[in-house]
Protein backbone atom coordinates (compact mmCIF):
# COMPACT_ATOMS: atom_id res chain seq x y z
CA UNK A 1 227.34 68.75 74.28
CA UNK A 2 228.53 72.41 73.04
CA UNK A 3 225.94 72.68 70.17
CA UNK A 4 223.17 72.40 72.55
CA UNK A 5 224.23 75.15 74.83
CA UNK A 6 222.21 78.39 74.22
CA UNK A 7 223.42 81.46 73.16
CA UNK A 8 222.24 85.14 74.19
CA UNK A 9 223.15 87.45 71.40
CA UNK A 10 221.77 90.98 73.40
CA UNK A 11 221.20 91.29 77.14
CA UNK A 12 217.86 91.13 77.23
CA UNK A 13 215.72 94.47 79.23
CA UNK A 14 212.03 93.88 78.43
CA UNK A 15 210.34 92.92 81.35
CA UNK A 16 207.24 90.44 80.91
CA UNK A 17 203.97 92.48 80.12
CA UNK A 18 202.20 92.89 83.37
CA UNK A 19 205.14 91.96 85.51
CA UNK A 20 207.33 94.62 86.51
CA UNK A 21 209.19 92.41 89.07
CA UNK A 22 209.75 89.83 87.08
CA UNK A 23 213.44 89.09 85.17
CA UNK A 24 212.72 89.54 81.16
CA UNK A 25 211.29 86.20 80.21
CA UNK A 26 214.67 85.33 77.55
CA UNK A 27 216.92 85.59 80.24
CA UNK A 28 214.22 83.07 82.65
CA UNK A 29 214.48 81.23 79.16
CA UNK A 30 218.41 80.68 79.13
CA UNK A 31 218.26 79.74 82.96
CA UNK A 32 215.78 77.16 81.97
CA UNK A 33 218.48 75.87 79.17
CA UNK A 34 221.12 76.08 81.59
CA UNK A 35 223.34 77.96 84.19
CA UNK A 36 225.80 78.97 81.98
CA UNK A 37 224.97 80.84 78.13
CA UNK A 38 227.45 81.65 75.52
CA UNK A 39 226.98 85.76 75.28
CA UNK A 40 227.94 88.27 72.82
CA UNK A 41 229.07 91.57 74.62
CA UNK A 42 227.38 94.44 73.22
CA UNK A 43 230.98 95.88 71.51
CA UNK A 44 230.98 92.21 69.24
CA UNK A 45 233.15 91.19 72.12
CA UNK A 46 232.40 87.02 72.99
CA UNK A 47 231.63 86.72 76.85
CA UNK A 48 229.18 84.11 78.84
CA UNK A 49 226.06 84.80 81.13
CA UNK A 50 225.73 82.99 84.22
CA UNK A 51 222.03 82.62 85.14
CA UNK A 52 222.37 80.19 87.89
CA UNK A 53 223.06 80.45 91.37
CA UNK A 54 225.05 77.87 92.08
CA UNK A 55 227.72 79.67 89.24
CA UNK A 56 227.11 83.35 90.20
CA UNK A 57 228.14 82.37 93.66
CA UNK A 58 231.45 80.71 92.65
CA UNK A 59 232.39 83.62 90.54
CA UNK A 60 231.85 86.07 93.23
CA UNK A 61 234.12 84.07 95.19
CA UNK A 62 236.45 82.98 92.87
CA UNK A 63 240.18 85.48 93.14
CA UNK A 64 240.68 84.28 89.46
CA UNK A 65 238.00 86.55 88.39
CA UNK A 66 238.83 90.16 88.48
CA UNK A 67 236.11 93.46 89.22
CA UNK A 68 238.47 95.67 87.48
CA UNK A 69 237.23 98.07 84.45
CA UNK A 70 240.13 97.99 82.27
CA UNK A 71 240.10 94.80 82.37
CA UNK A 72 236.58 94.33 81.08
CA UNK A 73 236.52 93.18 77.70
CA UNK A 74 233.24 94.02 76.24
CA UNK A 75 234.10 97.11 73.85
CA UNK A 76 236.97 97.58 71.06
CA UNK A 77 238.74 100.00 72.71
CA UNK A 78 240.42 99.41 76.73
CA UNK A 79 238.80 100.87 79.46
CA UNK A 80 240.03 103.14 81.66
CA UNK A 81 241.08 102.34 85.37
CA UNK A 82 238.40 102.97 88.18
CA UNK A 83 239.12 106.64 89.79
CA UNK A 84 240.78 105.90 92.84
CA UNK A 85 238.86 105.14 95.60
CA UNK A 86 236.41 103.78 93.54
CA UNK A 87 236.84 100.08 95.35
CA UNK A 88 234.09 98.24 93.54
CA UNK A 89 236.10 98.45 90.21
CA UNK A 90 239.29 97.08 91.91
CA UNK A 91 240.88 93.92 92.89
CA UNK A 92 242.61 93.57 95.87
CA UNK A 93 244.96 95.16 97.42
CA UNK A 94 244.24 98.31 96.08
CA UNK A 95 240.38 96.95 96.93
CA UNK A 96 241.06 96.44 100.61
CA UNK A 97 243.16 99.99 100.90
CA UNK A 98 239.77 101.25 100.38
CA UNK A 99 237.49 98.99 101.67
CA UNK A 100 238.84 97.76 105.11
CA UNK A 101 239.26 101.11 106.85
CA UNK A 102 235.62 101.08 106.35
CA UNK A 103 234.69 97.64 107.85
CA UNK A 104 234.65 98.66 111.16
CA UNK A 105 232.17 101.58 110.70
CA UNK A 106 229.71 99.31 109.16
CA UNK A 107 229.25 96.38 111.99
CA UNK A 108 225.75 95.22 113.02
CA UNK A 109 226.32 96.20 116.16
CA UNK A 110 227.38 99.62 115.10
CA UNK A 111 224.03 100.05 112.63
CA UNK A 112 221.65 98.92 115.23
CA UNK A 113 222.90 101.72 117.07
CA UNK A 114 221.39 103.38 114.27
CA UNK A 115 217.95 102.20 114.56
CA UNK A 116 216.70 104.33 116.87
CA UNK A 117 217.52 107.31 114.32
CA UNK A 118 215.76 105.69 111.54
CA UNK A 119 212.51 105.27 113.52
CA UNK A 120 212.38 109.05 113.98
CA UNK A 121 213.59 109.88 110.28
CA UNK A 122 210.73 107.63 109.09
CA UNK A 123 208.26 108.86 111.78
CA UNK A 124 208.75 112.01 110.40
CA UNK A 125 208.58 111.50 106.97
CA UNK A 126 205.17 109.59 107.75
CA UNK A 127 203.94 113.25 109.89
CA UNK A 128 204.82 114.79 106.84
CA UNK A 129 202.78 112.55 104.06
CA UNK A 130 199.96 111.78 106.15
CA UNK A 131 199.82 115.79 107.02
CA UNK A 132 199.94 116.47 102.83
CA UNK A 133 197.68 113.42 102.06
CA UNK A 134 195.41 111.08 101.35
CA UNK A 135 198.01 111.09 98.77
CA UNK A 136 201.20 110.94 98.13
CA UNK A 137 204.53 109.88 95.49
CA UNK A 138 205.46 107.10 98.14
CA UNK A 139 209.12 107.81 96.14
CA UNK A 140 209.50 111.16 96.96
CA UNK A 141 207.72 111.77 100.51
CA UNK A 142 208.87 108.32 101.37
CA UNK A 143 211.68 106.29 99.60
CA UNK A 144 213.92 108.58 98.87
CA UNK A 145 214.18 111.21 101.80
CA UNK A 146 214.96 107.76 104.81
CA UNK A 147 217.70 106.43 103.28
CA UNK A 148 219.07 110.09 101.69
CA UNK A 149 218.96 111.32 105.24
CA UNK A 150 220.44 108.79 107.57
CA UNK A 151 223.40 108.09 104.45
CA UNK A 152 224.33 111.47 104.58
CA UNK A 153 223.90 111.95 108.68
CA UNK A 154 226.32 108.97 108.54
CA UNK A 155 228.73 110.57 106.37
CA UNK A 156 228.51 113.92 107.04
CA UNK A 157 226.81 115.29 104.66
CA UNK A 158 225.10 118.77 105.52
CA UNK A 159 221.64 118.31 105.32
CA UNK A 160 221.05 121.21 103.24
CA UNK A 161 222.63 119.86 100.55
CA UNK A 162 220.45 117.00 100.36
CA UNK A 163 218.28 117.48 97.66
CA UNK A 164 221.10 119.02 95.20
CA UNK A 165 223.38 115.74 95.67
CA UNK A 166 220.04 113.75 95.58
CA UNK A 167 219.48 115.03 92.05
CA UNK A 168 223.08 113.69 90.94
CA UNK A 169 222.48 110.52 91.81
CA UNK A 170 219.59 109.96 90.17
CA UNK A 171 220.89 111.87 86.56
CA UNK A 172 224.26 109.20 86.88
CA UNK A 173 222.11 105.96 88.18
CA UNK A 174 218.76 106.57 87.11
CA UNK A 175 219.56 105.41 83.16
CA UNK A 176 217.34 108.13 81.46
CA UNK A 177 220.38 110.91 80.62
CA UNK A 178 222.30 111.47 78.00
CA UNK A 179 226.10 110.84 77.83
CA UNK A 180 226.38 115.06 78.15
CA UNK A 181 223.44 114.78 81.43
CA UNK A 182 225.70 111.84 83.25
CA UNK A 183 229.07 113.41 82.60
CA UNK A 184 227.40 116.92 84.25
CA UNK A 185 226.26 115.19 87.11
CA UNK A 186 229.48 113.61 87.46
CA UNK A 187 231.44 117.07 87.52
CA UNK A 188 229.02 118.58 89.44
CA UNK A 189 229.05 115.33 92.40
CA UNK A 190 232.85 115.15 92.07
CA UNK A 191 232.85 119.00 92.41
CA UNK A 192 230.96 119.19 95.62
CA UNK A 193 232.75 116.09 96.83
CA UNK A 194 236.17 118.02 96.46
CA UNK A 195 234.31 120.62 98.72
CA UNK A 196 233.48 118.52 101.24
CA UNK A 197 236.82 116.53 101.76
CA UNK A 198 238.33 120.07 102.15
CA UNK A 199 235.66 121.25 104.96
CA UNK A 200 236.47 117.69 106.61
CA UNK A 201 239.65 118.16 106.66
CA UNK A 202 239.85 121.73 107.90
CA UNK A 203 236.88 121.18 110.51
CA UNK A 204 236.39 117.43 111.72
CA UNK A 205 232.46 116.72 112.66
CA UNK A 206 231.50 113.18 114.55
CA UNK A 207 230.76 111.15 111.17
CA UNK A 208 232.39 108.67 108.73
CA UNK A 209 233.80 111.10 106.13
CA UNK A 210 235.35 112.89 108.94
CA UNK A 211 237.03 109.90 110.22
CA UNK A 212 238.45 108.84 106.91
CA UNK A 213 239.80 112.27 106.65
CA UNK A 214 242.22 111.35 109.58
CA UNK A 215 243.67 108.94 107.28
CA UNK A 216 246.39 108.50 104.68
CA UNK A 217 243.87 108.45 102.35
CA UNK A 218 244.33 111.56 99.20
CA UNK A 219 241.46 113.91 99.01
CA UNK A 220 241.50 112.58 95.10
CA UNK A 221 240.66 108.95 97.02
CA UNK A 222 238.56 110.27 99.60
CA UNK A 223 236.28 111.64 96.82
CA UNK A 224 235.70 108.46 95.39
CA UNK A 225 234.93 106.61 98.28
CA UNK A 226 232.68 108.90 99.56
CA UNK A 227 231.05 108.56 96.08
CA UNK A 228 230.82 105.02 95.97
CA UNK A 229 229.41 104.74 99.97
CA UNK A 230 226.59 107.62 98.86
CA UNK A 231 225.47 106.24 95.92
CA UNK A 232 225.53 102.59 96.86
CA UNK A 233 223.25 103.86 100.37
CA UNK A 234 221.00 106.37 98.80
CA UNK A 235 220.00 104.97 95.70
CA UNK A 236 219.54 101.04 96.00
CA UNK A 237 217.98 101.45 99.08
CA UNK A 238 215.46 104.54 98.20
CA UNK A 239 214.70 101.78 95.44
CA UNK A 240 214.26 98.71 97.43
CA UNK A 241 211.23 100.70 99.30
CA UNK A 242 209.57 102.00 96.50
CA UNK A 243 209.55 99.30 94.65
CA UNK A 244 209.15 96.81 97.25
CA UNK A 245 205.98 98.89 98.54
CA UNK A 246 204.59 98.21 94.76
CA UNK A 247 205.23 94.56 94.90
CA UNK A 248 203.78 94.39 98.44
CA UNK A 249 200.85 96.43 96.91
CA UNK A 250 200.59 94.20 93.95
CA UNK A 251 200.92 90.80 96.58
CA UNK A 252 198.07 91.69 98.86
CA UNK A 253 197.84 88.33 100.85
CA UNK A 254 201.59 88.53 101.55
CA UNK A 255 200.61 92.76 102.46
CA UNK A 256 198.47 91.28 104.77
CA UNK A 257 200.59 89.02 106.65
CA UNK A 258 202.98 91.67 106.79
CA UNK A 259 200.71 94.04 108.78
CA UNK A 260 199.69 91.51 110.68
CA UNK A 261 203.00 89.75 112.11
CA UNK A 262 205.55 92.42 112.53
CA UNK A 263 207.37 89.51 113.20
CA UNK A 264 207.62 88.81 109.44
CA UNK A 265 209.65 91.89 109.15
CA UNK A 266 213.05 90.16 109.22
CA UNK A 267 211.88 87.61 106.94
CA UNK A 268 209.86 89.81 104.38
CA UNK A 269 213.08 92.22 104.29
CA UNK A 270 215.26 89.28 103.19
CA UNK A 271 212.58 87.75 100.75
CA UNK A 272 211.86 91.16 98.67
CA UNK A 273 215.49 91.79 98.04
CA UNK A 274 215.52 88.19 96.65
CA UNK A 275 212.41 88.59 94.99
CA UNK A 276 213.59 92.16 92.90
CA UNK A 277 217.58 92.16 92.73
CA UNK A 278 217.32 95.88 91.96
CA UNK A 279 221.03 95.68 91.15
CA UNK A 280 220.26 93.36 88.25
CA UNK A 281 224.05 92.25 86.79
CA UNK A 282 227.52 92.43 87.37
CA UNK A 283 230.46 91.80 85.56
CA UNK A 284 234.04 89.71 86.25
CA UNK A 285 236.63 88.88 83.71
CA UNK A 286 238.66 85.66 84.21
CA UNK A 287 242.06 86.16 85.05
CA UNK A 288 243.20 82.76 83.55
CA UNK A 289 241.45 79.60 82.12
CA UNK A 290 238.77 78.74 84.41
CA UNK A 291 236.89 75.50 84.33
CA UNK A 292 232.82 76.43 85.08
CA UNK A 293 230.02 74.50 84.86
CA UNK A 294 231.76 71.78 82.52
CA UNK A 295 232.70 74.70 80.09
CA UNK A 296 236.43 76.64 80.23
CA UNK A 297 235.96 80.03 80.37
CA UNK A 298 239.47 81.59 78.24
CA UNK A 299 241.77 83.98 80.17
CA UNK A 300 240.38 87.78 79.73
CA UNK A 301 236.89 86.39 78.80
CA UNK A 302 234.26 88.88 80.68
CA UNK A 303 231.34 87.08 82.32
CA UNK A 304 227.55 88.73 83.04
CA UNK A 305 225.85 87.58 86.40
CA UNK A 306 222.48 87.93 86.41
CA UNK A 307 221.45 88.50 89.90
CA UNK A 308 217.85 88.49 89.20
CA UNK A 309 218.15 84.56 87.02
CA UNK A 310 219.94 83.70 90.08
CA UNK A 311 218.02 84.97 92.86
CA UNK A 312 215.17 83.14 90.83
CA UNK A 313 217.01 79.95 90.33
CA UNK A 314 214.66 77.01 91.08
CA UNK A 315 217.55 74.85 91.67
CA UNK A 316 218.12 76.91 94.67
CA UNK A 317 214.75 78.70 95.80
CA UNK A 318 210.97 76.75 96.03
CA UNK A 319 208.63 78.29 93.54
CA UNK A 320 211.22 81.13 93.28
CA UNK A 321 209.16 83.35 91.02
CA UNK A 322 206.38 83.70 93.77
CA UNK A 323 206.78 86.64 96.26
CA UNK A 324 206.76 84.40 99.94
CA UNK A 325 207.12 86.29 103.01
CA UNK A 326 206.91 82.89 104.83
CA UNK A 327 209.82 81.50 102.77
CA UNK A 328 212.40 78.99 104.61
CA UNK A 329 215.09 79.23 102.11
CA UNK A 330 217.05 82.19 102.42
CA UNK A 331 220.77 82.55 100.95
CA UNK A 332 220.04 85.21 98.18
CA UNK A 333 222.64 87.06 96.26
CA UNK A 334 220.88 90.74 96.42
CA UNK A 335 224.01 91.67 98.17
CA UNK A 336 226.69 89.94 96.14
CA UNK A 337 228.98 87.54 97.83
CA UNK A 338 232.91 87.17 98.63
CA UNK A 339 234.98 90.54 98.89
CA UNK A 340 233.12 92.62 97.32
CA UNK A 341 229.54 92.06 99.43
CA UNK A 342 227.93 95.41 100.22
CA UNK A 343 229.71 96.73 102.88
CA UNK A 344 226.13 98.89 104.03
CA UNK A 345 224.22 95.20 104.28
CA UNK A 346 223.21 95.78 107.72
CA UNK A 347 222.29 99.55 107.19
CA UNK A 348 219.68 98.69 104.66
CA UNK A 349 218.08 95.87 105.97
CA UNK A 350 217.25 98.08 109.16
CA UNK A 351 216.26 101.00 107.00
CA UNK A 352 213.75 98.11 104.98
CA UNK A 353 212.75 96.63 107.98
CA UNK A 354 211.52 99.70 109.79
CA UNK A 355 210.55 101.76 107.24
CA UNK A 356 208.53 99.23 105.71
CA UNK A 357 206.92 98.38 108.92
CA UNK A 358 205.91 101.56 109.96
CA UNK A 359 204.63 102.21 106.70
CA UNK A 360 201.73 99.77 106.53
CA UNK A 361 201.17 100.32 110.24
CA UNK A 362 200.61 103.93 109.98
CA UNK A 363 198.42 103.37 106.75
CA UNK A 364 196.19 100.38 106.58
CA UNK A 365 194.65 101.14 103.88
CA UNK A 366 197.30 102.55 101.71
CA UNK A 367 197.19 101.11 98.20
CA UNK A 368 197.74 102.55 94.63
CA UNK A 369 195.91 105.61 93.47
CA UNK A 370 196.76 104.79 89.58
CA UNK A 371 196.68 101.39 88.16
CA UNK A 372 199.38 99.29 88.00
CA UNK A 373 199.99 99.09 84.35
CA UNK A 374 200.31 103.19 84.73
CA UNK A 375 203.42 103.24 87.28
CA UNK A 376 206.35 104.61 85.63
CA UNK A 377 209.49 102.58 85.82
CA UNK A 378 212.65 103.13 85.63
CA UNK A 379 214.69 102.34 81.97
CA UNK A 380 216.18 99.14 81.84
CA UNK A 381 219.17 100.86 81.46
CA UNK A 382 219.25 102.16 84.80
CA UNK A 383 221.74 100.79 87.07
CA UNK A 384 219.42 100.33 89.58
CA UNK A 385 216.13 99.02 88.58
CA UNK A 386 212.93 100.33 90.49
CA UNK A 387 209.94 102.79 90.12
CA UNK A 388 210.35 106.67 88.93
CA UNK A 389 207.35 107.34 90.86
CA UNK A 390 204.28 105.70 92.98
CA UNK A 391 201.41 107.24 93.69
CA UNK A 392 199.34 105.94 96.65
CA UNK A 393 196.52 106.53 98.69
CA UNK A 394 194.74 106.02 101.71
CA UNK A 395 191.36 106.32 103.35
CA UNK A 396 191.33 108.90 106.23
């Protein structure tokens, strides 16, 4: 049995010609030999992929895999701990120190409050486009300015400063800097951060950050929270609409039944974040010897989910690499599973769901003013996978 088990020497990026929604075809190829692939970490390191569902899921779930950095073993040297309040790169309990203050400002009850705020954030970025048009980057008059502007409403952020900490995002997520660009745009966020925690502290405003503030929390912790909660609600999300705009452009049958059952909405949300997995990996390390998938994966062995293999599994999904706004079977792993599932869920499906809505509404005839082939994406290497830019039009 172990000599016929395939082996992935590089993570494959390359995306199939043609399809820019679609997994690279080697990784498709190791689900098809398998859930589980032996995998050689970029630093010579030995490690596994898991392309299956079934085995991504138990991982995420599993407490004898571990999410923290110095314990991934993919390079020669260790890694540094995670910054504090960085809780994605943390175990618990120092993961739920972070992470459960923050539970209760993140219920669905507490973002459909929201909605109502959204609708007029995306009303007026539609005044604004269809006032400029009939054309428009859907990225920057639409995709990025919702979710930049109700994240940092939500936290506090002053809305001046939107643009600036918009630009640091992209330079450490968007995978096209050099070391010298990222570690600038670091400084420069944790800089501003350290600015903010102080004027929270010294002058309390109705938001999240403000709240946290009133906590036992350091301002050295507060920093990285707030970096993790901005990041994680600006940039996945801003990505999600562009580049599920392009796939709904690309799909026009399932376009159609979009704009023509707002009912959908719900469903279409759920079925595009299967469908892309714009957060494309992860990594855990096992803690001790773990039996998986009839293999044992050695204690401090790091493991590579590949959310977008998964979320394609056909073990798990009907014809999973067709884009199905009428799909039945739900269940995908867009926002991770166990401890560590996105604590701003909720927030971006209602962000999807009405931006996307009112978008088609307000322009029926809105489709791409470039061809497809000529729609820049993002690097492989980007952290978040989606489009640079997306240039539409519309009849008027």
């Amino acid at each position: 049995m172990g000599e016929l088990l395939h082996t992935v020497t590089t993570l494959p990026t390359a995306r199939p010609p043609g399809c820019p929604f679609d997994p690279p075809a080697e990784l498709i190829d190791a689900r098809r030999h398998g859930p589980l692939s032996h995998y050689t970490h970029p630093g010579g390191k030995p490690g596994w992929l898991i392309t299956g569902y079934d085995l991504v899921r138990s991982v995420l779930a599993d407490p004898r895999f571990s999410s923290r950095r110095e314990l991934m073993n993919v390079v020669d040297f260790q890694l540094p701990p995670a910054p504090p309040g960085e809780f994605l790169l943390m175990d618990e309990p120092q993961h739920g120190r972070y992470r459960k203050p923050l539970v209760g400002k993140f219920t669905v009850r507490r973002m459909r409050l929201l909605t109502e705020r959204v609708e007029q954030i995306t009303a007026d970025c539609l005044d604004a486009m269809e006032q400029a048009g009939p054309s428009a980057d859907l990225v920057t008059a639409f995709a990025k300015p919702i979710p930049t502007i109700v994240i940092c409403e939500l936290l506090g952020v002053p809305y001046e400063d939107r643009g600036s900490f918009q630009e640091q995002i992209e330079a450490f997520m968007g995978g096209a800097t050099s070391d010298e660009e990222l570690m600038a745009a670091y400084t420069a966020t944790q800089h501003y951060l350290a600015e903010l925690v102080a004027a929270k502290r010294a002058n309390p405003t109705d938001d999240v950050l403000s709240e946290l503030a009133d906590s036992d929390l350091t301002d050295e912790e507060l920093r990285g929270v707030a970096l993790i909660l901005l990041a994680a609600g600006l940039d996945t999300t801003a990505n999600m609409l562009a580049l599920g705009t392009f796939a709904l452009l690309r799909n026009p049958a399932q376009l159609a039944a979009l704009r023509a059952g707002p009912a959908l909405a719900d469903r279409a949300v759920e079925e595009l974040l299967r469908y892309l997995s714009v957060v494309k990996t992860l990594m855990r390390t096992a803690l001790e010897d773990v039996e998986l998938g009839g293999r044992t994966i050695e204690a401090g062995t790091t493991v590579v989910l590949s959310y977008n293999t998964a979320n394609r599994d056909p073990e798990r999904f009907t014809d999973p690499h067709a884009l199905d706004l009428h799909r039945q079977d739900g269940g995908h792993l867009a926002f991770g599973h166990g401890i560590h599932q996105c604590l701003g869920q909720q927030l971006a499906r209602i962000e999807m769901r009405v931006a996307l809505t009112a978008l088609v509404d307000r322009f029926p005839t809105l489709r791409l003013a470039v061809p497809a082939e000529e729609v820049v994406l993002r690097p492989e290497t980007a952290d978040v996978y989606g489009v640079k830019s997306l240039p539409v039009t519309w009849d008027v």
